[in-house]
N, C-alpha and C. Protein backbone atom coordinates (compact mmCIF):
# COMPACT_ATOMS: atom_id res chain seq x y z
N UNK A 1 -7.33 28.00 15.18
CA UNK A 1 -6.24 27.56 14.33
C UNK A 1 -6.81 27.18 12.96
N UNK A 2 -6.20 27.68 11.98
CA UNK A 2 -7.09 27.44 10.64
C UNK A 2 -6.63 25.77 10.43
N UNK A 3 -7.10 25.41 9.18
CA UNK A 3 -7.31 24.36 8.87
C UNK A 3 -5.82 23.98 8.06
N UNK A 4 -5.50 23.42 7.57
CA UNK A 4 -3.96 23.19 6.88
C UNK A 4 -4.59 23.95 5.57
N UNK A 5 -5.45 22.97 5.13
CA UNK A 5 -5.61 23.49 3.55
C UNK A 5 -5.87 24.99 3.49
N UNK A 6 -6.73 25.82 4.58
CA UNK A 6 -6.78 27.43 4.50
C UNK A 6 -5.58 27.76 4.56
N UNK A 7 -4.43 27.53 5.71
CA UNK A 7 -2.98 27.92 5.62
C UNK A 7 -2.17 27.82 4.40
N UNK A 8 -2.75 26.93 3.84
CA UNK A 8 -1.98 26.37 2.44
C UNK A 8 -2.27 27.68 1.39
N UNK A 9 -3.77 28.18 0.90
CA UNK A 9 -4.19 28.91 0.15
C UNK A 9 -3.77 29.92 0.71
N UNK A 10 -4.11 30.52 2.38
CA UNK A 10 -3.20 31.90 2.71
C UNK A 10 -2.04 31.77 1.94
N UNK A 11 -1.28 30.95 2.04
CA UNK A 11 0.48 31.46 1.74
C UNK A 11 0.45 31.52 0.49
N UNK A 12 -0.38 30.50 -0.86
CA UNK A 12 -0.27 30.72 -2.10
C UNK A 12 -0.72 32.40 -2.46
N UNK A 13 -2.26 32.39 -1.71
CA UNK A 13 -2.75 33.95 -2.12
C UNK A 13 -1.91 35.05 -1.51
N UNK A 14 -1.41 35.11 -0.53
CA UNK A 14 -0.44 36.49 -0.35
C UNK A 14 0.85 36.12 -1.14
N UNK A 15 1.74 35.25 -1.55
CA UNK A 15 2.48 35.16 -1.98
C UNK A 15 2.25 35.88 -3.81
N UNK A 16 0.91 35.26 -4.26
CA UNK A 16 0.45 35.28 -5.82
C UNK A 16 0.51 37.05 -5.71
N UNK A 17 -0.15 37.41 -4.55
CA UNK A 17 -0.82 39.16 -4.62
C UNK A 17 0.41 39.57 -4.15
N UNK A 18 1.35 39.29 -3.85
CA UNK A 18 2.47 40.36 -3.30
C UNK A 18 3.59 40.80 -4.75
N UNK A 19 3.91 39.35 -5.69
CA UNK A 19 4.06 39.32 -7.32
C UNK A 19 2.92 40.03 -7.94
N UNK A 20 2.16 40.50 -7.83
CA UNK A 20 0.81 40.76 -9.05
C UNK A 20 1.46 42.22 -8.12
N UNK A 21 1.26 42.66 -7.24
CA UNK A 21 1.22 44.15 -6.88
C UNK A 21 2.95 44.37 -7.24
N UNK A 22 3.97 44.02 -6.91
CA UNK A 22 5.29 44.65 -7.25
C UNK A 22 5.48 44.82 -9.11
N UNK A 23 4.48 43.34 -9.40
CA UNK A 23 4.72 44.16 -11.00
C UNK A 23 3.90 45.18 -11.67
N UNK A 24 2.87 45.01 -11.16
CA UNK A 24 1.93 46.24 -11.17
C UNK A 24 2.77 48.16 -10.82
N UNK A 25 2.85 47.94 -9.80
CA UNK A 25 3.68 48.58 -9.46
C UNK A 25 5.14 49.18 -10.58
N UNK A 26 5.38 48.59 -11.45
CA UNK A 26 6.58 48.49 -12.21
C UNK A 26 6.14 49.40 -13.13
N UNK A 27 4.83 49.57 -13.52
CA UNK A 27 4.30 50.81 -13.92
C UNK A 27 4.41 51.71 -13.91
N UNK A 28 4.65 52.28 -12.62
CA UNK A 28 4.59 53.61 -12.53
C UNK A 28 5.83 55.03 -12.68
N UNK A 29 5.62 56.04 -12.33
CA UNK A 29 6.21 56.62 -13.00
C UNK A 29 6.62 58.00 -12.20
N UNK A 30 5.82 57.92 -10.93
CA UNK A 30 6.42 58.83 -9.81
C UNK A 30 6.83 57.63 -8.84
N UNK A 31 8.34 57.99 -7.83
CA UNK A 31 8.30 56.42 -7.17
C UNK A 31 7.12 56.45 -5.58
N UNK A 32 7.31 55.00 -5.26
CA UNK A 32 6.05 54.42 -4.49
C UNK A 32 5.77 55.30 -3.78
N UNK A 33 6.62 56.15 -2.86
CA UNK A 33 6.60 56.78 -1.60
C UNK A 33 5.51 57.28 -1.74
N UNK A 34 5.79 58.23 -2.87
CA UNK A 34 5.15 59.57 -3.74
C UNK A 34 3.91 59.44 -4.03
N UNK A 35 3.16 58.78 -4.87
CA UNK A 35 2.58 57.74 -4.96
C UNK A 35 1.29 57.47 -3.67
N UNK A 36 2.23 57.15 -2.70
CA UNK A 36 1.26 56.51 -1.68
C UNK A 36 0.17 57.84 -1.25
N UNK A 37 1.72 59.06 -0.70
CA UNK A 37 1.10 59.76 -0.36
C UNK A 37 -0.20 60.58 -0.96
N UNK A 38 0.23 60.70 -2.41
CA UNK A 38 -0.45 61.19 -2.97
C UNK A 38 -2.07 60.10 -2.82
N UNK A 39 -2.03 59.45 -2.74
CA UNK A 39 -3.36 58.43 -2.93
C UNK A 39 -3.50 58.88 -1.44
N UNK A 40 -3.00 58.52 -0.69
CA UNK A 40 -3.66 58.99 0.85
C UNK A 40 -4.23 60.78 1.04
N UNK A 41 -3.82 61.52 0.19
CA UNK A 41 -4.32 62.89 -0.16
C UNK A 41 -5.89 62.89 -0.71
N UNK A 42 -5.68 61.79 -1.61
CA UNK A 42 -6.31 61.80 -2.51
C UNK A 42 -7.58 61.21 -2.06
N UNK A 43 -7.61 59.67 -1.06
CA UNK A 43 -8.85 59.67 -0.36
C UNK A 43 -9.32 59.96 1.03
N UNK A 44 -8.04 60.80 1.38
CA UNK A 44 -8.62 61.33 2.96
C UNK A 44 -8.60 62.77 3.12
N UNK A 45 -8.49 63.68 1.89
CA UNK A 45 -8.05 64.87 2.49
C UNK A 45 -7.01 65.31 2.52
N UNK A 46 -7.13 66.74 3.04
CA UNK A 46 -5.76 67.53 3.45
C UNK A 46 -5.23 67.21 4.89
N UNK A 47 -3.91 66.91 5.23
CA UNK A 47 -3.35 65.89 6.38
C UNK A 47 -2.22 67.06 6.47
N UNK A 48 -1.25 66.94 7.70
CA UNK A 48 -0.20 67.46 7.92
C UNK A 48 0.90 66.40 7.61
N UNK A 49 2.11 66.90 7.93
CA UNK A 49 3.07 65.81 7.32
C UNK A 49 3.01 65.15 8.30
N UNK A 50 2.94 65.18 9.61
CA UNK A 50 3.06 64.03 10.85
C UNK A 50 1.58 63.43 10.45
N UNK A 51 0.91 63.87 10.19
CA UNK A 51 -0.50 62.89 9.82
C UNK A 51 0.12 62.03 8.76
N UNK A 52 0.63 62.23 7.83
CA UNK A 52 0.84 61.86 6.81
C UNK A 52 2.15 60.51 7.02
N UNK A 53 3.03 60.92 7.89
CA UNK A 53 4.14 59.85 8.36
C UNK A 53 3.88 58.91 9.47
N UNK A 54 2.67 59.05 9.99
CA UNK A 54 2.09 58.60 11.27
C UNK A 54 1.10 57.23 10.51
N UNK A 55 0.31 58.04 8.92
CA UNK A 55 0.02 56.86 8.15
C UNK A 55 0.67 55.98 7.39
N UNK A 56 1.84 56.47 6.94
CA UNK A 56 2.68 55.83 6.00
C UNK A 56 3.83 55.00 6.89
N UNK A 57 3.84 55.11 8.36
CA UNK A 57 4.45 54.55 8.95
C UNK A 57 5.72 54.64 8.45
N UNK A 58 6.33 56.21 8.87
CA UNK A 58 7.94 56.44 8.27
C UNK A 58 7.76 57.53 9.44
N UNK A 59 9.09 57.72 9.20
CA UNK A 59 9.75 58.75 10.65
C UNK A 59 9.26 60.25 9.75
N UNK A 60 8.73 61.44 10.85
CA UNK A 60 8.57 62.64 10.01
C UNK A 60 9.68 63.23 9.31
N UNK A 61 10.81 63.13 9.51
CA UNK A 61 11.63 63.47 8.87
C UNK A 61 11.60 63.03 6.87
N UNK A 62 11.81 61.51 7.18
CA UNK A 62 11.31 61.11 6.09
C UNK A 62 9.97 61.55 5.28
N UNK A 63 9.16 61.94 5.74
CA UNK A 63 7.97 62.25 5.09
C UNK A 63 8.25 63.97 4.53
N UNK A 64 9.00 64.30 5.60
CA UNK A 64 8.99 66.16 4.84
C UNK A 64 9.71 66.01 3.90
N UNK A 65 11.16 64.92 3.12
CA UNK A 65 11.44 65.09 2.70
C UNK A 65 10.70 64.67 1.10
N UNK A 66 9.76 63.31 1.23
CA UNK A 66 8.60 63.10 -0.37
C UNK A 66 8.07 64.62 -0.26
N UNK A 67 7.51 65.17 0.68
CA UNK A 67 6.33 66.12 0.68
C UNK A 67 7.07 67.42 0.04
N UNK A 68 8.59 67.25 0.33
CA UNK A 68 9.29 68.74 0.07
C UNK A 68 9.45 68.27 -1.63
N UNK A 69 9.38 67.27 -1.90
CA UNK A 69 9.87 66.99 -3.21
C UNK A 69 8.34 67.25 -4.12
N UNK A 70 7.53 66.52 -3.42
CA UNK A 70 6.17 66.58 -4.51
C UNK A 70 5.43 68.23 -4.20
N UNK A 71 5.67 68.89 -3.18
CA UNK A 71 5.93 70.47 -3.09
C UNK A 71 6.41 71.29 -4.41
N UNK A 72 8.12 70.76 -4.85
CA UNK A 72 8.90 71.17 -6.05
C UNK A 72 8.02 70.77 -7.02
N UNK A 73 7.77 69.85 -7.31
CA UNK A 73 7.31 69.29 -8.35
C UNK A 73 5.53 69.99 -8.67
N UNK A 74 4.97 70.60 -7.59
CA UNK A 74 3.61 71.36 -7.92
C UNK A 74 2.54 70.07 -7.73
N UNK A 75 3.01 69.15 -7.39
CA UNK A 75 2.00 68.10 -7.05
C UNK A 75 1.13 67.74 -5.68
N UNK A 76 1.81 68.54 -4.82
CA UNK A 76 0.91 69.19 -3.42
C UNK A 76 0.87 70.77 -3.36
N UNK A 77 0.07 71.26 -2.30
CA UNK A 77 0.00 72.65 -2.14
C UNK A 77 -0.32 72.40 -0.92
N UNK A 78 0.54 73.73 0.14
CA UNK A 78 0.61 73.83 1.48
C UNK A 78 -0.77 74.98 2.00
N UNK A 79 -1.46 74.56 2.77
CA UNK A 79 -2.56 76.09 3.05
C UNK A 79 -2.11 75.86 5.14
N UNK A 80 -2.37 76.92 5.50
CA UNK A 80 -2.03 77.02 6.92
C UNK A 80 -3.77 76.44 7.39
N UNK A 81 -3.19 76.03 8.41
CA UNK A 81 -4.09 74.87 9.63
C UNK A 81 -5.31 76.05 9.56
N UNK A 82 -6.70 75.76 9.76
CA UNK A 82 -7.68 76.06 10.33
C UNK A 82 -7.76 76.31 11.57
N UNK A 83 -6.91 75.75 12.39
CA UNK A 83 -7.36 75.90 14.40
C UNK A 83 -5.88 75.75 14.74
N UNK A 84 -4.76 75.68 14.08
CA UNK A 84 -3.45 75.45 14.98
C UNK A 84 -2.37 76.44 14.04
N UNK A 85 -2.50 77.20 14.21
CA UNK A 85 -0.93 78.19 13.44
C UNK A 85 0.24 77.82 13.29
N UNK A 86 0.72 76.72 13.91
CA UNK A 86 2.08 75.91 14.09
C UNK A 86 2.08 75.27 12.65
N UNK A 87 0.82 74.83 12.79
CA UNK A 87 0.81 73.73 11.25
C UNK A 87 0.57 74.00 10.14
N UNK A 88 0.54 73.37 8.94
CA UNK A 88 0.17 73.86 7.71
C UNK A 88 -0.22 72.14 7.84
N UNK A 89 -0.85 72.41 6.52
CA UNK A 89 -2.13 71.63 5.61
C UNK A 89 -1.30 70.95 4.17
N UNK A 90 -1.27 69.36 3.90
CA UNK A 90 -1.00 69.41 2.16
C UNK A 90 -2.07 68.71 1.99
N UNK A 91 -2.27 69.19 0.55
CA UNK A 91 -3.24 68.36 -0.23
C UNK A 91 -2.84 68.33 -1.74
N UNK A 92 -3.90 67.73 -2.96
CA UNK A 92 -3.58 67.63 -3.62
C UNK A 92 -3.94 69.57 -4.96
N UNK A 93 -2.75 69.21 -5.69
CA UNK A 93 -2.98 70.13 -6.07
C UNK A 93 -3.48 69.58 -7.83
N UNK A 94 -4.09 70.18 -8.79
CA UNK A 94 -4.66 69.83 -10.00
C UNK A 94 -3.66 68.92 -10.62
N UNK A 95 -2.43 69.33 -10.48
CA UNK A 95 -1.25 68.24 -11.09
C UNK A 95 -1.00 66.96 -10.47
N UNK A 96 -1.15 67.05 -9.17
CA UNK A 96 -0.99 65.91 -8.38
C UNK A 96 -2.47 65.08 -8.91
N UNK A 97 -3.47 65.14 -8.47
CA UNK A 97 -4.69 65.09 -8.92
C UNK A 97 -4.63 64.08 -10.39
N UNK A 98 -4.24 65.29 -11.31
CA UNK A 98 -3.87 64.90 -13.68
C UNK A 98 -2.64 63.36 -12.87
N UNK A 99 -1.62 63.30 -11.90
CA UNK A 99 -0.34 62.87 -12.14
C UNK A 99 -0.93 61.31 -11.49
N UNK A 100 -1.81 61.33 -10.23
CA UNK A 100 -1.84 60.11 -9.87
C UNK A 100 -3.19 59.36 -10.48
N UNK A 101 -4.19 60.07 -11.34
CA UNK A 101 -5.07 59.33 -12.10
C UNK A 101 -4.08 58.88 -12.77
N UNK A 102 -2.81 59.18 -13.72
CA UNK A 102 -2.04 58.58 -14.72
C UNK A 102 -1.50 57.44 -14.13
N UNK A 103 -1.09 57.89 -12.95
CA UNK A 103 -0.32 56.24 -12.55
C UNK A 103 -1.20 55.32 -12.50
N UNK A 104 -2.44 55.59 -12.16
CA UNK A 104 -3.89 54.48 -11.47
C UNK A 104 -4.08 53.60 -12.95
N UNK A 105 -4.46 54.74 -13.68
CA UNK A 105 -4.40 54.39 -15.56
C UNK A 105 -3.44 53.60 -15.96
N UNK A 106 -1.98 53.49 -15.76
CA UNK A 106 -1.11 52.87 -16.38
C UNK A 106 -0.88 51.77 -15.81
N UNK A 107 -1.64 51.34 -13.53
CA UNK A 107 -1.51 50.03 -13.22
C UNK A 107 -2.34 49.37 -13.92
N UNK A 108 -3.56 50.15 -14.04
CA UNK A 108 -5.13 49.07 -14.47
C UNK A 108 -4.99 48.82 -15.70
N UNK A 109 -4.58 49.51 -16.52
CA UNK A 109 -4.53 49.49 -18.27
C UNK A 109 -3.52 48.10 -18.32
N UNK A 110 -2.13 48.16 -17.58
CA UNK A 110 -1.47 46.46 -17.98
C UNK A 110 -2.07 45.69 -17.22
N UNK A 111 -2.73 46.14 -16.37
CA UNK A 111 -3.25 44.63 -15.67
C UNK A 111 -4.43 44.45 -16.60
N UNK A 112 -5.23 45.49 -17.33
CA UNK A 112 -6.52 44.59 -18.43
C UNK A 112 -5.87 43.86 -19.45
N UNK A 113 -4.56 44.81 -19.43
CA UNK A 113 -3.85 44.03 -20.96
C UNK A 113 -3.50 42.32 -20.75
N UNK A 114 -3.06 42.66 -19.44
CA UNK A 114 -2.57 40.86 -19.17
C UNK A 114 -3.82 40.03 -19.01
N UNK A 115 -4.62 40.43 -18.67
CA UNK A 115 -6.19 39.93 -17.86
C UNK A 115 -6.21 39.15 -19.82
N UNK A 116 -6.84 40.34 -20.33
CA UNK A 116 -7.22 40.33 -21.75
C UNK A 116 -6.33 38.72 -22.43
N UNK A 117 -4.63 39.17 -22.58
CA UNK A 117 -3.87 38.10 -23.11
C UNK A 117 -3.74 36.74 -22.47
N UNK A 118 -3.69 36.59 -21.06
CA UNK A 118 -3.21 35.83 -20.38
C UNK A 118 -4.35 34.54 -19.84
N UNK A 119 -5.69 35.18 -19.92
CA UNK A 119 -6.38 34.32 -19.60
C UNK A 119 -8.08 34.36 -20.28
N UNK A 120 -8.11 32.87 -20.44
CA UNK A 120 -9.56 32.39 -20.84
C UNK A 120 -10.91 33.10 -20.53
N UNK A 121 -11.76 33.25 -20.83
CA UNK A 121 -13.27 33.74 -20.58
C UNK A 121 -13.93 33.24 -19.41
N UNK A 122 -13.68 31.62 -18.94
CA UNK A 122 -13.76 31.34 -18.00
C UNK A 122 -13.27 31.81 -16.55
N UNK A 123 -11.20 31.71 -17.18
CA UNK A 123 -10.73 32.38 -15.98
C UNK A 123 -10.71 33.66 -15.72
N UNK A 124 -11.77 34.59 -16.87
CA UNK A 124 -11.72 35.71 -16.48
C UNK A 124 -12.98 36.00 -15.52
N UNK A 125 -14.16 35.34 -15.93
CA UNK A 125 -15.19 35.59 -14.77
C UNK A 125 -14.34 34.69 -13.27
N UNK A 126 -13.91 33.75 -13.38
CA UNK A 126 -13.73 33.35 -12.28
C UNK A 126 -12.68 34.82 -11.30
N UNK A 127 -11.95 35.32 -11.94
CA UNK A 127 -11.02 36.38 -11.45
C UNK A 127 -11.84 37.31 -11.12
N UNK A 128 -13.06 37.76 -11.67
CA UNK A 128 -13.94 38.70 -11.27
C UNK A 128 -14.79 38.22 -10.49
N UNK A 129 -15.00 37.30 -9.49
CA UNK A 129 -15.67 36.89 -8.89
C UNK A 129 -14.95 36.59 -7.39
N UNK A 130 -13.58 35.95 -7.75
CA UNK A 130 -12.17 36.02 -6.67
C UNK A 130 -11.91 37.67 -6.27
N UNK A 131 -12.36 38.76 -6.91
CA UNK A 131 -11.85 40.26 -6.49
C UNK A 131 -13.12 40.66 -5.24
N UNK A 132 -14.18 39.72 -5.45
CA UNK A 132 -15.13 40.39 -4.94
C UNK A 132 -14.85 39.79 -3.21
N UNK A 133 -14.16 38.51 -3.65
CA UNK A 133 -14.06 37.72 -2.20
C UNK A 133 -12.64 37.99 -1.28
N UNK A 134 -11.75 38.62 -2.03
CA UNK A 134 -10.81 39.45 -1.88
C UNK A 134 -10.60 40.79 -1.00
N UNK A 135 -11.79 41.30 -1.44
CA UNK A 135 -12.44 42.50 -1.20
C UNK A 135 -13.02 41.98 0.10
N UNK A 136 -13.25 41.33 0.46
CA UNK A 136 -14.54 40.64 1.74
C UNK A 136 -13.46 40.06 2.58
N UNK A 137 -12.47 39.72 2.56
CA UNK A 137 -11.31 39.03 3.07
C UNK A 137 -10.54 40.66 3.76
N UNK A 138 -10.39 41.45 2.87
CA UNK A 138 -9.72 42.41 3.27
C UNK A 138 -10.65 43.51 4.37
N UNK A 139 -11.68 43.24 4.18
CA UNK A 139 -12.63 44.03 5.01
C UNK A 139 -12.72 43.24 6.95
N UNK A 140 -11.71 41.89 6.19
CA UNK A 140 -12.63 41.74 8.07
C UNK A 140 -11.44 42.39 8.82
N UNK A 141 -12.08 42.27 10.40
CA UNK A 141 -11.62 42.92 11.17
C UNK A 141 -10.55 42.26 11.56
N UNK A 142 -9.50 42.35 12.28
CA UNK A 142 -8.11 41.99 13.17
C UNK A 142 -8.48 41.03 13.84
N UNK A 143 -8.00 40.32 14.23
CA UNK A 143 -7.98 39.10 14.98
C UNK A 143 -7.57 39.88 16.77
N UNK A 144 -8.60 39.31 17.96
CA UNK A 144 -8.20 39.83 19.18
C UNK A 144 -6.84 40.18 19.43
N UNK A 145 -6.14 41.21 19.71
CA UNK A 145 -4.67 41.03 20.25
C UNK A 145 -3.94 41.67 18.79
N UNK A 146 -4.51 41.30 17.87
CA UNK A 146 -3.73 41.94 16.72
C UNK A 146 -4.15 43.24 15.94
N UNK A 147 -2.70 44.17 15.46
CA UNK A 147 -3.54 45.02 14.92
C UNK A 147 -3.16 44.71 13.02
């Protein structure tokens, strides 16, 4: 059982990071779905769409329909399965690729801008020092029983 005061900082820090990511987020310029998938293309490979809705935790239906859209749009490309003929393959295609560095660019660019305006020299090393422990927080493993 954590301590009160750790419970206390859990709820401030997911509460602070759940505001910092939706406005972050406010950035962008393909919506989230789109977005995700494309970043899950982007660091795992070429996936099928049930791979792809199985990660994004949405029904396949839902997923053929982002995939049929970022398809139109030239931001995936379909190649047929290596070992299963039933399936086909998406990945990213050069536009998808040019489209989600832009979004990555336009979260990080306002978040330096605010970093830059919003806070002191102090609280800026201290913020760069909180990402690293952040980072170490997000790495541990599940708690028994949980996933």
């Amino acid at each position: 059982m954590p301590t009160p005061e750790a419970a206390t900082v859990a709820a401030e820090l997911r509460t602070a990071m759940g505001k910092l990511t939706r406005r972050v987020k406010q950035e962008d310029r393909i919506p989230h779905g789109q977005v995700a998938v494309l970043g899950v293309l982007d660091r795992d490979g070429a996936m099928t769409t049930s791979d792809l809705a199985t990660d994004q935790r949405v029904r396949p239906q839902s997923m053929a329909r982002a995939v049929g859209l970022l398809l139109e749009q030239g931001l995936v490309t379909r190649r047929a399965h290596p070992t299963d003929g039933r399936k086909s393959l998406l990945e990213l295609s050069d536009a998808g690729r040019d489209a989600l560095e832009a979004e990555r660019g336009r979260r990080a660019g306002w978040l330096a801008l605010a970093i830059e305006a919003e806070l002191t020299e102090d609280e800026r090393e201290l913020l760069a020092h909180s990402a690293a422990l952040m980072e170490r927080l997000a790495a541990r493993q599940a708690l028994p029983g949980r996933s």
